[in-house]
Protein backbone atom coordinates (compact mmCIF):
# COMPACT_ATOMS: atom_id res chain seq x y z
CA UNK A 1 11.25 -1.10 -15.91
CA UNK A 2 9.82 0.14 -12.86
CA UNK A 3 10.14 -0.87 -9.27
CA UNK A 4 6.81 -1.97 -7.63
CA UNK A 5 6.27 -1.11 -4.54
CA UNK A 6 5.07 -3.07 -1.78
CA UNK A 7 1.19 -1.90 -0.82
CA UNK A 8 0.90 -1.21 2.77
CA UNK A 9 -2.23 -0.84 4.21
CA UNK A 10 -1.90 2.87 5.39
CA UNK A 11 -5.68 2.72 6.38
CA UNK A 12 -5.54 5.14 9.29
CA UNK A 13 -2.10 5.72 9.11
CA UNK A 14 -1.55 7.66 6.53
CA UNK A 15 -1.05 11.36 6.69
CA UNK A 16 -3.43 13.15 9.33
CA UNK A 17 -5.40 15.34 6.06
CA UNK A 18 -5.19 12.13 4.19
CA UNK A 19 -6.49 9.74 6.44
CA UNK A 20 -8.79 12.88 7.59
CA UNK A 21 -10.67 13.47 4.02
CA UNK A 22 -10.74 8.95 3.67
CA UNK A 23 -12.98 9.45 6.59
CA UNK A 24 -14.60 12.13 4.69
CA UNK A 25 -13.71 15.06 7.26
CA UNK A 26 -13.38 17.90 5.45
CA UNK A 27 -14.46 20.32 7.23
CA UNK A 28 -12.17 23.43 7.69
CA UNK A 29 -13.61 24.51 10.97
CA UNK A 30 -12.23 20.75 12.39
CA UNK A 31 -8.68 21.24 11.84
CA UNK A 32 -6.35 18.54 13.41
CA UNK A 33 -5.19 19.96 16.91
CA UNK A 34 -2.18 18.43 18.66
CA UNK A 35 -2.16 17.26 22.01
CA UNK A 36 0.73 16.28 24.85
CA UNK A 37 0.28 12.92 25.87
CA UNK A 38 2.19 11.83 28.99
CA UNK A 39 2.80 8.02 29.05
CA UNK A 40 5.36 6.29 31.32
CA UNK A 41 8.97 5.59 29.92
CA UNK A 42 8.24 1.91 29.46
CA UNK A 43 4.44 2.81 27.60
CA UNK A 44 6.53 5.14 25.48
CA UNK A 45 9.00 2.71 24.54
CA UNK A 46 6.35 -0.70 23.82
CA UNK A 47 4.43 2.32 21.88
CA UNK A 48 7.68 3.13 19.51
CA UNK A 49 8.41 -0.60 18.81
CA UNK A 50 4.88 -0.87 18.10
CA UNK A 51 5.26 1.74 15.10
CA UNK A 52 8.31 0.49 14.41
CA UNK A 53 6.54 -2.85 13.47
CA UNK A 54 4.36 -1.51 11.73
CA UNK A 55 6.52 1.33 10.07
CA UNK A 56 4.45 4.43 10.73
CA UNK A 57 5.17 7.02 13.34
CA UNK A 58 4.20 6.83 16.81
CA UNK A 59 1.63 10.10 16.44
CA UNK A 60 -0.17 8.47 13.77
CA UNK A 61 -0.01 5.19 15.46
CA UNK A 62 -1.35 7.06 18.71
CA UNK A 63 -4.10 8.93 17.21
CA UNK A 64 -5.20 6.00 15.54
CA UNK A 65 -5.12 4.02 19.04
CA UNK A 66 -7.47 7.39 20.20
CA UNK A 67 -9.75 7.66 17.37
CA UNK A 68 -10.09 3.47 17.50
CA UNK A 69 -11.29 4.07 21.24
CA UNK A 70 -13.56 6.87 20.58
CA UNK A 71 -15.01 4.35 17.77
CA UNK A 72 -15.46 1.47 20.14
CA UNK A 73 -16.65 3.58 23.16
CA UNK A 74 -19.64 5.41 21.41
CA UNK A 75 -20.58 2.00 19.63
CA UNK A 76 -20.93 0.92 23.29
CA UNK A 77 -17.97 -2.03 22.59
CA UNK A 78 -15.86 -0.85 25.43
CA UNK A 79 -17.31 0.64 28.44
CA UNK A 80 -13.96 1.82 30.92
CA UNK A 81 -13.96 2.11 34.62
CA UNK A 82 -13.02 4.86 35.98
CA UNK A 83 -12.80 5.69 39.86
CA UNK A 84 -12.84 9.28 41.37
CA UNK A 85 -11.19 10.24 44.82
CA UNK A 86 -12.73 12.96 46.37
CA UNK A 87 -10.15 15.02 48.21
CA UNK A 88 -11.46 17.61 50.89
CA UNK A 89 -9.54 20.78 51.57
């Protein structure tokens, strides 16, 4: 007899060209692009338990966290303040 397997709800996490064509991306000339990130030490860290949790890895966790905000900012749900210094030389 088989083993079932616990469902997880992959959603979003599941692999980049997965969760890529669920969203119904498939364009070729929008290829998945990685990017550096930097984050303090402690960010880093809460971020890895977080995936940990939730048992994917913290890039698809991150992206997710990006693409969620992109979501939410164009919908207009989230609107984030940001200040500018202007430095003279």
């Amino acid at each position: 007899m088989a083993k079932k397997v616990e469902d997880k709800p992959l959603g979003v996490f599941a692999k980049t060209d997965q969760a890529g064509q669920a969203a119904g991306n498939k364009n070729p000339d929008d290829p998945v692009k990685p990017l550096g990130v930097g984050l303090r030490k402690s960010e880093n860290e809460a971020l890895q338990q977080i995936a940990d949790e939730l048992g994917v890895s913290r890039g698809s966790l991150l992206a997710w966290v990006v693409r969620k905000f992109m979501s939410d900012y164009h919908a207009g749900i989230v609107k984030p303040e940001v200040t500018t210094k202007t430095v003279l030389k």
